[in-house]
N, C-alpha and C. Protein backbone atom coordinates (compact mmCIF):
# COMPACT_ATOMS: atom_id res chain seq x y z
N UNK A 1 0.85 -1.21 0.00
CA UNK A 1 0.00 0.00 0.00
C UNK A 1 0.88 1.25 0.00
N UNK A 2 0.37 2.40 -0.85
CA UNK A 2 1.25 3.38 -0.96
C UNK A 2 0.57 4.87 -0.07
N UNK A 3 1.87 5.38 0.35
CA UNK A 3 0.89 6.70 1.29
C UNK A 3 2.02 7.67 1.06
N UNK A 4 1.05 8.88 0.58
CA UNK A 4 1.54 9.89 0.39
C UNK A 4 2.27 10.33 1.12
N UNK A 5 3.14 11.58 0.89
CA UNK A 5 4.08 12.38 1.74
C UNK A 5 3.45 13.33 2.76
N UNK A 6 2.54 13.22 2.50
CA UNK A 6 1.40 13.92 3.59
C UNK A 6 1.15 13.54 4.55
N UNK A 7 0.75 11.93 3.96
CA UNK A 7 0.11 11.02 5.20
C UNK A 7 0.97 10.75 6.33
N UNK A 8 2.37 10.68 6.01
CA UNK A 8 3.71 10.19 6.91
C UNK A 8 3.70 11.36 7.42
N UNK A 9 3.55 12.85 6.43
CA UNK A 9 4.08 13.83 7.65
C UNK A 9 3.28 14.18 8.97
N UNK A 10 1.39 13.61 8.61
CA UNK A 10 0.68 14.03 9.47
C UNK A 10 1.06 13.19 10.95
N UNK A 11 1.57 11.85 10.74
CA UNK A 11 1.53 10.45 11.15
C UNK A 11 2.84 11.00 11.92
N UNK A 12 3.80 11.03 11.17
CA UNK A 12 5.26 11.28 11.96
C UNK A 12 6.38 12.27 12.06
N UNK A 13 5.45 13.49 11.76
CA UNK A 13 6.10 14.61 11.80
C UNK A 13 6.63 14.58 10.24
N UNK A 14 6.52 16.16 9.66
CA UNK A 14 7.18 16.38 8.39
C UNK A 14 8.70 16.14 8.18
N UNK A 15 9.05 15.68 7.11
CA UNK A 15 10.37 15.08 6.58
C UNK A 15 11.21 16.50 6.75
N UNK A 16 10.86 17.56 6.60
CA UNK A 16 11.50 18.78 6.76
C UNK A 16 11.97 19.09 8.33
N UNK A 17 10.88 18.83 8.91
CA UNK A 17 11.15 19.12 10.52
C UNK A 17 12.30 18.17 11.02
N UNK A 18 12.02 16.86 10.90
CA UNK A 18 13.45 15.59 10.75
C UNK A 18 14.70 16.87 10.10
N UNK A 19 14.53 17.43 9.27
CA UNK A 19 16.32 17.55 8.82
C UNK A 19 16.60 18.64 9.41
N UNK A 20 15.52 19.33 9.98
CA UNK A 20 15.89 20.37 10.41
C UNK A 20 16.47 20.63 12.16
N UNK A 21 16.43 18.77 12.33
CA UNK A 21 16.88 18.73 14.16
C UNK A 21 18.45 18.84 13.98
N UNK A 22 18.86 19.49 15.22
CA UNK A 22 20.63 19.72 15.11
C UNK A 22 20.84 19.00 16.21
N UNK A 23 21.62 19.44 16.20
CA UNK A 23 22.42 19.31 17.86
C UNK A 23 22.88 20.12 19.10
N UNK A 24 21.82 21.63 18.68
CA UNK A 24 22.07 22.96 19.65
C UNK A 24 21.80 22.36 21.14
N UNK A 25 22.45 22.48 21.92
CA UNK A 25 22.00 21.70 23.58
C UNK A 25 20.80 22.64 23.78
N UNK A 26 20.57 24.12 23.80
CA UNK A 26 19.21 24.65 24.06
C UNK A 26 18.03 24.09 23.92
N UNK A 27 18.06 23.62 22.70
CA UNK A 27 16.39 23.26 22.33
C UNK A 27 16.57 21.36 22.49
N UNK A 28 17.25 20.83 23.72
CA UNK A 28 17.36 19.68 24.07
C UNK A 28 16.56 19.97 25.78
N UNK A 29 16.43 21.19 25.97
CA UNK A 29 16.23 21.36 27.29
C UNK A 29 14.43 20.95 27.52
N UNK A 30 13.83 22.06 26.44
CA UNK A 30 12.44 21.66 26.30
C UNK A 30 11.93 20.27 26.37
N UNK A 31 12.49 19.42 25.47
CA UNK A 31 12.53 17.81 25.49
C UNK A 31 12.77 17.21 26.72
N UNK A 32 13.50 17.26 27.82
CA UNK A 32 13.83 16.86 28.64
C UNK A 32 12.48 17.08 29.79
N UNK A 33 12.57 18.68 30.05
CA UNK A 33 10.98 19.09 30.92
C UNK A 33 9.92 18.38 30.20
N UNK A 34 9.55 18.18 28.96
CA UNK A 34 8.20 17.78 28.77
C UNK A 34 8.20 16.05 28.86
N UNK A 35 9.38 15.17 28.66
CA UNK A 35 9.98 14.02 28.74
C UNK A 35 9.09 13.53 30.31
N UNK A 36 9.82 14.85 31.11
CA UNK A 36 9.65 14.68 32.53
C UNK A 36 8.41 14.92 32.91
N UNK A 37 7.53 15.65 32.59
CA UNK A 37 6.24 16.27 32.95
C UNK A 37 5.25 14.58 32.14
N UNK A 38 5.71 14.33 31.44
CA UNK A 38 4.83 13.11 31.46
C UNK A 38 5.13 12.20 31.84
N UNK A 39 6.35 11.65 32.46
CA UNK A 39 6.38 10.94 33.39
C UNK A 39 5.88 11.11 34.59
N UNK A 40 6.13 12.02 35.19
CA UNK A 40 5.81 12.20 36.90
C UNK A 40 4.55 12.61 36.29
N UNK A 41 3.42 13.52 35.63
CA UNK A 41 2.09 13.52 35.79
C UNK A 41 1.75 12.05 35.43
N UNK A 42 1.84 11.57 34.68
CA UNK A 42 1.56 10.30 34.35
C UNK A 42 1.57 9.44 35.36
N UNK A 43 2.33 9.02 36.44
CA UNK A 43 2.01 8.03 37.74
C UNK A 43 1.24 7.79 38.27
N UNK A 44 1.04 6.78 38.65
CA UNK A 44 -0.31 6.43 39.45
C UNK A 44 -0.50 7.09 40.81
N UNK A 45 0.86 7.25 41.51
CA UNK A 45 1.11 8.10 42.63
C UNK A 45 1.43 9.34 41.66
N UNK A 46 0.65 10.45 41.99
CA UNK A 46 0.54 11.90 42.01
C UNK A 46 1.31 12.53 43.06
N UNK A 47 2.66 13.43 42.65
CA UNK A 47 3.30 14.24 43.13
C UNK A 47 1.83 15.46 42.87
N UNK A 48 1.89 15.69 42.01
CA UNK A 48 1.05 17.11 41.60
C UNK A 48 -0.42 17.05 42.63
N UNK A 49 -1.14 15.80 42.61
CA UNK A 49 -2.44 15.63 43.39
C UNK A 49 -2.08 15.52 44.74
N UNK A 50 -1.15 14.69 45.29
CA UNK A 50 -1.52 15.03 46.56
C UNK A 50 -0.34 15.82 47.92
N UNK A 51 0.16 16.38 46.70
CA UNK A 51 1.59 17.35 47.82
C UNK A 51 1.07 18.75 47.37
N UNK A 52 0.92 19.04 46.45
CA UNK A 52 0.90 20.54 45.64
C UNK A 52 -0.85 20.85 45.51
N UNK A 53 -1.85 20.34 44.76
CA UNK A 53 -2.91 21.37 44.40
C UNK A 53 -3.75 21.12 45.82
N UNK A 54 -4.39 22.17 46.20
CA UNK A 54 -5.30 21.91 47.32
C UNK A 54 -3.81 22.05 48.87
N UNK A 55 -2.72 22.26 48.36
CA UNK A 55 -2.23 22.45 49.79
C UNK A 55 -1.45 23.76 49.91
N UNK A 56 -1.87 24.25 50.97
CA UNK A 56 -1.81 25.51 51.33
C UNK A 56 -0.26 25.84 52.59
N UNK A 57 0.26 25.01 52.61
CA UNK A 57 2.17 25.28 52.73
C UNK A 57 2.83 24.54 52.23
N UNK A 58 3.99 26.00 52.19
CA UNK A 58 5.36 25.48 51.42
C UNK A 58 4.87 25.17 49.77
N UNK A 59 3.93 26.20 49.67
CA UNK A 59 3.38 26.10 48.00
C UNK A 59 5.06 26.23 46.78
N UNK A 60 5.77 27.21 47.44
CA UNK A 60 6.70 27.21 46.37
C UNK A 60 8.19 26.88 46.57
N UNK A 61 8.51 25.91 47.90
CA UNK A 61 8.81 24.86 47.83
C UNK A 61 8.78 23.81 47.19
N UNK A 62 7.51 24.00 47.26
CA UNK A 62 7.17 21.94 46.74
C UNK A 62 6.90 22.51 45.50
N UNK A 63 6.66 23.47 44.89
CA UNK A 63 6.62 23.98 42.96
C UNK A 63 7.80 23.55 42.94
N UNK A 64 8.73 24.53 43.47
CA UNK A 64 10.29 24.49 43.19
C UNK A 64 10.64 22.92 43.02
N UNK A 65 10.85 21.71 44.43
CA UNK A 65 11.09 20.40 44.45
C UNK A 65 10.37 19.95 42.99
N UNK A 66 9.35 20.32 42.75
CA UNK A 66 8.32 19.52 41.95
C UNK A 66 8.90 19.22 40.57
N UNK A 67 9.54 20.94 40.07
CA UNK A 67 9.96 21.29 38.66
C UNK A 67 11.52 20.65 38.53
N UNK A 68 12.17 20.44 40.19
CA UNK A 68 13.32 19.90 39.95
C UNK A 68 13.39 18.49 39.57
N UNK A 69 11.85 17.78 40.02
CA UNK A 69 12.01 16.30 40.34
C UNK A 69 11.54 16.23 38.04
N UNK A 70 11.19 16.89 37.68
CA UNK A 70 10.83 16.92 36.53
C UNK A 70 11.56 16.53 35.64
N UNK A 71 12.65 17.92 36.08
CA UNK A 71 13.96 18.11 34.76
C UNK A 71 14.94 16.75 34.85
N UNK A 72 15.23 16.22 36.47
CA UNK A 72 15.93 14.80 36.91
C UNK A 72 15.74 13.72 36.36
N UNK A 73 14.31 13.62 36.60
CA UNK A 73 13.87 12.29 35.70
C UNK A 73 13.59 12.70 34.34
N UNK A 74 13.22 13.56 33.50
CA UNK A 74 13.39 13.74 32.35
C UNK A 74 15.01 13.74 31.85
N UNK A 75 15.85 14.18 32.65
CA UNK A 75 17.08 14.31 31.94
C UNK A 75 17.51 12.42 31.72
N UNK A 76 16.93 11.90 32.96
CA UNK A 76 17.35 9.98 32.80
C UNK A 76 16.73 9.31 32.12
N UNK A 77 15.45 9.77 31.81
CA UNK A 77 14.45 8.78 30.73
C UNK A 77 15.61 9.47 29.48
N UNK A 78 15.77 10.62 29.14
CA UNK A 78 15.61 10.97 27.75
C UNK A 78 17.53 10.45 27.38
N UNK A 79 18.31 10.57 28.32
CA UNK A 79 19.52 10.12 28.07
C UNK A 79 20.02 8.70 28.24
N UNK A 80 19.15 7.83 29.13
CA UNK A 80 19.18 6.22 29.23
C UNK A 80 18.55 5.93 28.09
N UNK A 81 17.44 6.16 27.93
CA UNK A 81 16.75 5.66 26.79
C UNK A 81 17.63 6.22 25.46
N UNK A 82 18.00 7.35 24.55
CA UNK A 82 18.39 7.57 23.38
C UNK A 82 19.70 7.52 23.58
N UNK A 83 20.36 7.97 24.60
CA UNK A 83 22.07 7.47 23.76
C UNK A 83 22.31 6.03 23.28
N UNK A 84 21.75 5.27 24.22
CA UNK A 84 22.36 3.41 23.86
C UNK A 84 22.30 3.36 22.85
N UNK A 85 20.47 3.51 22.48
CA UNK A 85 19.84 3.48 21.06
C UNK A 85 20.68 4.50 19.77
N UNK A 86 21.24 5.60 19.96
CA UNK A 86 22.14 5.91 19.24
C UNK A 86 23.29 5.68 18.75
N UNK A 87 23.94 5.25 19.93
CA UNK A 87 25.12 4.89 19.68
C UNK A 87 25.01 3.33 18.98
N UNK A 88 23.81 2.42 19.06
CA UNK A 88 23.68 1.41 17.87
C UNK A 88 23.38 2.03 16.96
N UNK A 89 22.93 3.10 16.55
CA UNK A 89 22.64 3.39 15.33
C UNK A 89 23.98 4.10 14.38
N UNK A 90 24.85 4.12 15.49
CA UNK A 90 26.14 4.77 14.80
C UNK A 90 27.17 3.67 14.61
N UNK A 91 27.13 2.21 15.35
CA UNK A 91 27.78 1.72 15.22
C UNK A 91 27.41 0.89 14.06
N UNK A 92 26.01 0.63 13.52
CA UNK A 92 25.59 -0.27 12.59
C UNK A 92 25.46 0.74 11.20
N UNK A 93 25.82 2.13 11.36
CA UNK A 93 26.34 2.56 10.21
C UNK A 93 27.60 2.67 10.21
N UNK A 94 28.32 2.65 10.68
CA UNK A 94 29.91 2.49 10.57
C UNK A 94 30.03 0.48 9.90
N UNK A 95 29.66 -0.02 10.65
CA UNK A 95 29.92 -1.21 10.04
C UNK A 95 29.11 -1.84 8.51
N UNK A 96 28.32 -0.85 8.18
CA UNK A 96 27.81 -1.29 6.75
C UNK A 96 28.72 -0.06 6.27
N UNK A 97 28.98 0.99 6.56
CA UNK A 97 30.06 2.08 6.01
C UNK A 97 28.45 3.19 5.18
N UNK A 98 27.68 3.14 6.48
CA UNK A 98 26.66 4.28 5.40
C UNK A 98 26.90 5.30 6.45
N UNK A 99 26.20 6.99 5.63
CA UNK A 99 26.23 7.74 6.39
C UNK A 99 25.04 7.83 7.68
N UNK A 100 25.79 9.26 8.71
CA UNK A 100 25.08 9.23 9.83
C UNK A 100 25.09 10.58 10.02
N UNK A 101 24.77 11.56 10.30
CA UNK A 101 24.33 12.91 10.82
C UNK A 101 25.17 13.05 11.96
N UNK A 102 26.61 13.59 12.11
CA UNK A 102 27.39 14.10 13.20
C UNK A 102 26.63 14.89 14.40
N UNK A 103 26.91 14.25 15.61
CA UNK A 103 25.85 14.58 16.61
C UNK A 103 24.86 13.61 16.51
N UNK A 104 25.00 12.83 16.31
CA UNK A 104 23.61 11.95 16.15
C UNK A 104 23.13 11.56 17.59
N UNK A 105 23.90 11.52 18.93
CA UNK A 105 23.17 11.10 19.80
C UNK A 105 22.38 12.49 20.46
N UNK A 106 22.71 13.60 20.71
CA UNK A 106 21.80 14.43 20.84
C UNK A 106 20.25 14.79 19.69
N UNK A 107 20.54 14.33 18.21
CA UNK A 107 19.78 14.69 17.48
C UNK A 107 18.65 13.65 18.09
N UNK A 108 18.88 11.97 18.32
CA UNK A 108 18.12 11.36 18.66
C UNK A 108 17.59 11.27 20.18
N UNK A 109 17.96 12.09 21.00
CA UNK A 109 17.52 12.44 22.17
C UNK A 109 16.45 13.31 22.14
N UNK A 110 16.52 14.29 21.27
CA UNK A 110 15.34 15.30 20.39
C UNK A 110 14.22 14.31 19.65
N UNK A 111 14.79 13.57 19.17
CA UNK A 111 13.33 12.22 18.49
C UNK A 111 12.97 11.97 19.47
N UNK A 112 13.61 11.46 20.31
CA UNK A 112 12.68 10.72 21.56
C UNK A 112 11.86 11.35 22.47
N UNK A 113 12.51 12.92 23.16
CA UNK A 113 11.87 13.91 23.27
C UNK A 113 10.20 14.15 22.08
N UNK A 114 10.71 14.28 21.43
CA UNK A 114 9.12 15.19 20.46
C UNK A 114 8.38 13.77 20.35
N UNK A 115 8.68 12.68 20.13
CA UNK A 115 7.98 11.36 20.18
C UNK A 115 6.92 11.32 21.16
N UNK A 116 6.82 12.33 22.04
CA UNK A 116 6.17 11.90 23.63
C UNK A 116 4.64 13.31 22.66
N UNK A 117 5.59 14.29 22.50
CA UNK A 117 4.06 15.30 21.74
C UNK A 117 2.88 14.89 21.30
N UNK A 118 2.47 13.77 20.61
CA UNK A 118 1.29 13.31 20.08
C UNK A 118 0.24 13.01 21.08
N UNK A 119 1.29 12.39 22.49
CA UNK A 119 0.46 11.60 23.77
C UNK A 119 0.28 12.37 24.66
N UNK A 120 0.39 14.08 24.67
CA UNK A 120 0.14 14.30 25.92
C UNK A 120 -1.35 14.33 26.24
N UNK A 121 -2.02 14.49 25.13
CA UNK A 121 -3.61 14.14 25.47
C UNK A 121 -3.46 12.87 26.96
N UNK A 122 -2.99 11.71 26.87
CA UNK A 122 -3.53 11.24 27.79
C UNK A 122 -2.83 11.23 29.11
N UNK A 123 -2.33 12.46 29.18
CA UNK A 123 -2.00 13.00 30.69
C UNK A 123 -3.63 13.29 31.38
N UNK A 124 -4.88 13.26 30.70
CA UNK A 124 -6.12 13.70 31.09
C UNK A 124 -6.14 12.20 31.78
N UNK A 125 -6.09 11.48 31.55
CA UNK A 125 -6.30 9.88 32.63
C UNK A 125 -5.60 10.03 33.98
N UNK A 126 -4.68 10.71 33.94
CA UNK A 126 -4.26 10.56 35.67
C UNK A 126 -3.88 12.72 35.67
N UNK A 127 -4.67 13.04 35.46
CA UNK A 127 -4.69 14.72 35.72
C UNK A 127 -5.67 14.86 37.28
N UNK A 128 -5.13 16.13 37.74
CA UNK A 128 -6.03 15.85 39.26
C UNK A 128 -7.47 16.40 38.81
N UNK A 129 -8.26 16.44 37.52
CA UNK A 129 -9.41 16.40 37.43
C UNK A 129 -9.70 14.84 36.46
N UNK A 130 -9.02 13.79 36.48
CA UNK A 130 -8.89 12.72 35.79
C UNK A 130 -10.55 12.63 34.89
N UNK A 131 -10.04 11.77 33.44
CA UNK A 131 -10.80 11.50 32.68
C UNK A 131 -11.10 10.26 32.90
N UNK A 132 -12.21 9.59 33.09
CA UNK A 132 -12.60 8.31 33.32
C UNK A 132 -13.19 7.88 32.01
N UNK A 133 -12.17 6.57 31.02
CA UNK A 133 -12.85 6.24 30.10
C UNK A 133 -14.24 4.90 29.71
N UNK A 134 -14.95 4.73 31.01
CA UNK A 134 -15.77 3.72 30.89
C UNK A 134 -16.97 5.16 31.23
N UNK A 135 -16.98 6.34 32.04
CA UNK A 135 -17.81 7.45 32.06
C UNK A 135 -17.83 7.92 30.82
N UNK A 136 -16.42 8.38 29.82
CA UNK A 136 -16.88 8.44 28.44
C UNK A 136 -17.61 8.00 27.43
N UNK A 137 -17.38 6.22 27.88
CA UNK A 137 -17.92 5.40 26.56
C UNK A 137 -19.07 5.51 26.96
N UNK A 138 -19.65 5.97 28.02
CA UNK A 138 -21.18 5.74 28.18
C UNK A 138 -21.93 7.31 28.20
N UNK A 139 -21.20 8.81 27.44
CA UNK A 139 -21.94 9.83 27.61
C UNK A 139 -22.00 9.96 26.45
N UNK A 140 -23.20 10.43 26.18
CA UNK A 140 -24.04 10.63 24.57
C UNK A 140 -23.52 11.52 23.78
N UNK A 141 -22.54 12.33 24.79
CA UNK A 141 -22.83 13.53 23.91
C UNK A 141 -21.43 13.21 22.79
N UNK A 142 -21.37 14.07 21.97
CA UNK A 142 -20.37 13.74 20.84
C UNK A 142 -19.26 14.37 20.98
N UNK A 143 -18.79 15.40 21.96
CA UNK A 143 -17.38 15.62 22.16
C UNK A 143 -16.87 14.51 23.39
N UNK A 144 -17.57 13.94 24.18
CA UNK A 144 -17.04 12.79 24.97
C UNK A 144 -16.89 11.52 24.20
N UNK A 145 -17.92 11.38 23.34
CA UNK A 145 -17.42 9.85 22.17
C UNK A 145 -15.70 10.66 21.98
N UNK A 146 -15.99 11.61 20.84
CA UNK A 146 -14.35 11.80 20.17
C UNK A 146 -13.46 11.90 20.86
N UNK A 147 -13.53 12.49 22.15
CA UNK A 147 -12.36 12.20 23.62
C UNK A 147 -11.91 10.73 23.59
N UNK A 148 -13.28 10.05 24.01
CA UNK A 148 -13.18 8.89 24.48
C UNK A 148 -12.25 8.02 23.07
N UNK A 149 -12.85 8.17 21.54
CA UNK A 149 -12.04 7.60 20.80
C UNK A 149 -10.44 7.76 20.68
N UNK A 150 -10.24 9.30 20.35
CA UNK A 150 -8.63 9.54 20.74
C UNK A 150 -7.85 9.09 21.71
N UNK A 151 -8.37 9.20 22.47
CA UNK A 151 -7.63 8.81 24.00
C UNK A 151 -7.59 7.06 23.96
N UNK A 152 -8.66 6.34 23.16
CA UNK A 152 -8.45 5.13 23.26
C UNK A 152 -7.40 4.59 21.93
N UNK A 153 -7.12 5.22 21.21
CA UNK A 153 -6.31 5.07 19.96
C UNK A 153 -5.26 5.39 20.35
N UNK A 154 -4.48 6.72 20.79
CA UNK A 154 -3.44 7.28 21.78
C UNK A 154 -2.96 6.08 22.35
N UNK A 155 -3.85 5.42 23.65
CA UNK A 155 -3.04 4.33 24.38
C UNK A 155 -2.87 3.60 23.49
N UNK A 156 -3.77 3.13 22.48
CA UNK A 156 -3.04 1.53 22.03
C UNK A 156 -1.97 1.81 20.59
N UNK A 157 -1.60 3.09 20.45
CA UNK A 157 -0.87 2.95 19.43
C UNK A 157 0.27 3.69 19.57
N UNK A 158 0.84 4.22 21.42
CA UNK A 158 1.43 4.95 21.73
C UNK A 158 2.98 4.21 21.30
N UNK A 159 3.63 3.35 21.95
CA UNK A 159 5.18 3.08 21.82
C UNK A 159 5.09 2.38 20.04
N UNK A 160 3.78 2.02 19.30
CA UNK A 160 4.34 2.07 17.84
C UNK A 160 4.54 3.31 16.81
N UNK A 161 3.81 4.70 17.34
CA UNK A 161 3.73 5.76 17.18
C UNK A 161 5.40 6.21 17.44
N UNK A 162 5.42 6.27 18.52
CA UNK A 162 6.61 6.54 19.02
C UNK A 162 7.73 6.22 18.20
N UNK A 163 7.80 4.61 17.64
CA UNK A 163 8.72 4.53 17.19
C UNK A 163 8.96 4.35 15.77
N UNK A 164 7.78 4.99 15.36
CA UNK A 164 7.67 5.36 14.06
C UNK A 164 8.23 6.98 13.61
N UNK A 165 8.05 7.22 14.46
CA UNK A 165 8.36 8.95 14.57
C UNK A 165 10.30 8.72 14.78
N UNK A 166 10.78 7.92 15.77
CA UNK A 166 12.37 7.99 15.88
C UNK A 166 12.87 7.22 15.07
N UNK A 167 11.85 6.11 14.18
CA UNK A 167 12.78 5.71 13.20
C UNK A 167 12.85 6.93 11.77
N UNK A 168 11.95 7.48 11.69
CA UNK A 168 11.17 8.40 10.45
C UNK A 168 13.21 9.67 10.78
N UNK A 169 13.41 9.95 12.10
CA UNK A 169 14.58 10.42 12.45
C UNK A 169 15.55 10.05 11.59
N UNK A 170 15.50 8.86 12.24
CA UNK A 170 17.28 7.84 11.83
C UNK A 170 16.99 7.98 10.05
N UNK A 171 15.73 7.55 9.60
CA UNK A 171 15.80 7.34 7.85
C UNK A 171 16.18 8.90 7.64
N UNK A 172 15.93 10.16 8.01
CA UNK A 172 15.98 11.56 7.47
C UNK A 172 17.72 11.47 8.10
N UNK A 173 17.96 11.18 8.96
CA UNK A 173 19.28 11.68 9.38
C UNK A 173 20.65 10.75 8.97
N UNK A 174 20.20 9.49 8.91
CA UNK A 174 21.37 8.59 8.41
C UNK A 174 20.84 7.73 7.21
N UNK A 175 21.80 6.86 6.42
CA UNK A 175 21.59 5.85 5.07
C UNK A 175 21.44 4.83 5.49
N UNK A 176 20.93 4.68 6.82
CA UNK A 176 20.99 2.63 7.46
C UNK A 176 20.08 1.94 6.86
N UNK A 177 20.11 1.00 6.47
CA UNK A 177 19.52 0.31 5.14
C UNK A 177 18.31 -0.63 6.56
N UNK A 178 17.09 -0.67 5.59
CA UNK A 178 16.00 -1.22 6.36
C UNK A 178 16.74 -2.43 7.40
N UNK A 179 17.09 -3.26 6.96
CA UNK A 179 17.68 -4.09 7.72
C UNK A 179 18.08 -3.96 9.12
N UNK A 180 19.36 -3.14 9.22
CA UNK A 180 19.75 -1.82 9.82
C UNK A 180 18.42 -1.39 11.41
N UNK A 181 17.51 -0.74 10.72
CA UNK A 181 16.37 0.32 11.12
C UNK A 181 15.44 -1.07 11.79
N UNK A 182 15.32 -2.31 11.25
CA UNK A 182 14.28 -3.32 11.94
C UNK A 182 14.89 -3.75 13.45
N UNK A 183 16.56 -3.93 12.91
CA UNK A 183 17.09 -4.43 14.36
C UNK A 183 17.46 -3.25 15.38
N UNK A 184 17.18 -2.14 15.24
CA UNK A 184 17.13 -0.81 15.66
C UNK A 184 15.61 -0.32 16.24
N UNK A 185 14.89 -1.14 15.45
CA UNK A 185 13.63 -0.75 16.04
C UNK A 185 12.99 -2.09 17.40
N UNK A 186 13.92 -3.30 17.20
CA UNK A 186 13.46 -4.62 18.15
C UNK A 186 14.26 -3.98 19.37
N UNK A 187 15.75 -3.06 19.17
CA UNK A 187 16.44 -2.68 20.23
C UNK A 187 15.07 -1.49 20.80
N UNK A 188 14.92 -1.32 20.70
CA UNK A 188 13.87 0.22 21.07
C UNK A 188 13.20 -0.24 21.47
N UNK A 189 12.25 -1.10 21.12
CA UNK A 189 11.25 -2.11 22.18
C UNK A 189 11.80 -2.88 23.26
N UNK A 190 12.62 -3.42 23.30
CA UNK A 190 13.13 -4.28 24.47
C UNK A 190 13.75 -3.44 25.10
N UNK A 191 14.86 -2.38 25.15
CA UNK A 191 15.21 -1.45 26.04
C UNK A 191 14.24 -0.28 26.40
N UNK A 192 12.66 -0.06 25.94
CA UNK A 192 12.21 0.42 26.71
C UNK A 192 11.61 -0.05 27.72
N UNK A 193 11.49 -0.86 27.70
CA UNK A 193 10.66 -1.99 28.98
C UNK A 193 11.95 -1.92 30.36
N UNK A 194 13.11 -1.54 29.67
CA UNK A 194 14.03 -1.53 31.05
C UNK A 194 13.66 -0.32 31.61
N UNK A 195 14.03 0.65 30.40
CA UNK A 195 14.48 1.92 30.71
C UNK A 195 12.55 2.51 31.31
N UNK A 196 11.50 2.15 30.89
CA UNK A 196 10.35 2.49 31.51
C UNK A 196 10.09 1.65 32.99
N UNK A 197 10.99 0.54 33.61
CA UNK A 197 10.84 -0.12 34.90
C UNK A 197 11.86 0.92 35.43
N UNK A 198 12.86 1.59 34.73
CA UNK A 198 13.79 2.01 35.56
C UNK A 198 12.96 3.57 36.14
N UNK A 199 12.38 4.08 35.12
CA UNK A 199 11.54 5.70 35.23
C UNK A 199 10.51 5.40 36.33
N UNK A 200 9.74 4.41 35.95
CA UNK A 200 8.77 4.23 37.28
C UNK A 200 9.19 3.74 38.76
N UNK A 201 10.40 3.68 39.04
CA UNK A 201 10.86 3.15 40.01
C UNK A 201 11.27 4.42 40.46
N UNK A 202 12.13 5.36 39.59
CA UNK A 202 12.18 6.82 40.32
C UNK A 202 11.67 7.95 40.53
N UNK A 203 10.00 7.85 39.84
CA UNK A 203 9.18 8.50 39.80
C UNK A 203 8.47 8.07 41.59
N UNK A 204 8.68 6.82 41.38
CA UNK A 204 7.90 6.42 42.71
C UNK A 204 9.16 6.70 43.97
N UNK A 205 10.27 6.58 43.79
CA UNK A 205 11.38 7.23 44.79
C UNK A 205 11.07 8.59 45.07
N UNK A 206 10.74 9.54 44.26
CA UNK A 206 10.42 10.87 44.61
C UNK A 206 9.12 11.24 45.11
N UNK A 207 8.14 9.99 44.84
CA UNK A 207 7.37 10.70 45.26
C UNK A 207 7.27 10.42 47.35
N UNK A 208 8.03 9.42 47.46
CA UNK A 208 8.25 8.41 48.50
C UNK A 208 8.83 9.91 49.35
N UNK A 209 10.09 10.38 48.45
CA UNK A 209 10.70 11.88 49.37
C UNK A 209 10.01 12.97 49.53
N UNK A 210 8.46 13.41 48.35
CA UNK A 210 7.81 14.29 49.02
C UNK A 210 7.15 14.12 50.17
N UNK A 211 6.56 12.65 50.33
CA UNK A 211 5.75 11.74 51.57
C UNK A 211 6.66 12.04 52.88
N UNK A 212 7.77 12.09 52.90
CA UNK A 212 8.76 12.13 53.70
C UNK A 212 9.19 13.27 54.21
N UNK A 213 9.30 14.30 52.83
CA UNK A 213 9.28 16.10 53.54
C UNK A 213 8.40 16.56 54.05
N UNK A 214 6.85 16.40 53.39
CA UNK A 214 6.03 17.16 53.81
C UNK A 214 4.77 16.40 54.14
N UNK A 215 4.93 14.64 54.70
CA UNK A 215 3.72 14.10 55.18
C UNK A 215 3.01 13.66 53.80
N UNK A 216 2.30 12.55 54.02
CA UNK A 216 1.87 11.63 53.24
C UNK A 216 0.29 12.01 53.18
């Protein structure tokens, strides 16, 4: 089946935007906070619900702790997860002898970063006004169906999305021949299952230290 240049760009970001990622450390910073902001909102334990909204001390303290615990674990998801994965992607173009985009492990730290953009819709499932999707599937009205559909498409097509978007990267940024990009894409699945046991383990460590500063 054939799909336009449209369809891929709507699907995985435009082929232009791919060539246009560098390697400036500035615009690696954004990636990292939003990396982080969906991890820690995303937990089942709520830093944000039950230390910060509705509590009335040490409000900008616990902002301050909050935005630090953000950038921490965003800086470890986004650098555990994409350097490994880069640095195979540099070593399996060196050994077929194709090209690679100098800087390539920051460029792909930026894929992995913007990879997370499509999903923040379902930060509404664990938001401290949470979306309940069995209350959706059952309200008539027609902006809760189309919620309820997105949000159910979102989850089930999130880490193939994902890694359609960082391979759509590697094809704009390096010559690694499909071959190449399949065993690049089985590495990306199996090291996120580490690297996502490793994020939820320190998402839940921090939230263990706000329980600890300021009462549970």
């Amino acid at each position: 089946m054939e799909y336009s240049k449209s369809e891929w760009d709507l699907l995985l970001w435009p082929h232009s935007w791919h060539k246009r990622m560098n390697t400036a450390l500035m615009t690696l910073i954004p990636c990292i906070l939003w990396v982080g902001l969906f991890d820690v909102l995303g937990a089942t334990n709520s830093i944000l619900s039950d230390f910060i909204i509705n509590s009335s001390t040490d409000i900008a303290v616990k902002i301050f702790l909050f935005l630090i615990t953000v950038a921490i674990i965003g800086l470890f998801d986004i650098f555990c997860f994409a350097w490994p994965i880069a640095d195979l992607c540099r070593y399996i173009a060196k050994r077929t002898e194709k090209f690679i985009a100098p800087g390539f492990n920051i460029i792909f730290m930026k894929s992995y970063g913007y990879s997370h953009l499509p999903f923040m819709p379902l930060l509404l499932l664990s938001s401290p006004a949470a979306v309940d999707l069995m209350d959706l599937s059952r309200n008539p009205a027609f902006y809760a169906k189309a919620l309820f559909f997105v949000l159910v498409i979102l989850l089930n097509t999130q880490q193939y999305w994902q890694i359609g978007i960082m391979l759509r990267t590697i094809g704009v940024k390096s010559k690694i021949l499909f071959s190449g990009k399949l065993v690049i894409a089985i590495a990306i699945v199996v090291w996120s299952y580490f690297i996502g046991y490793a994020v939820f383990s320190l998402v839940n460590m921090a939230y263990k230290a706000f329980g600890f500063l300021f009462g549970s």
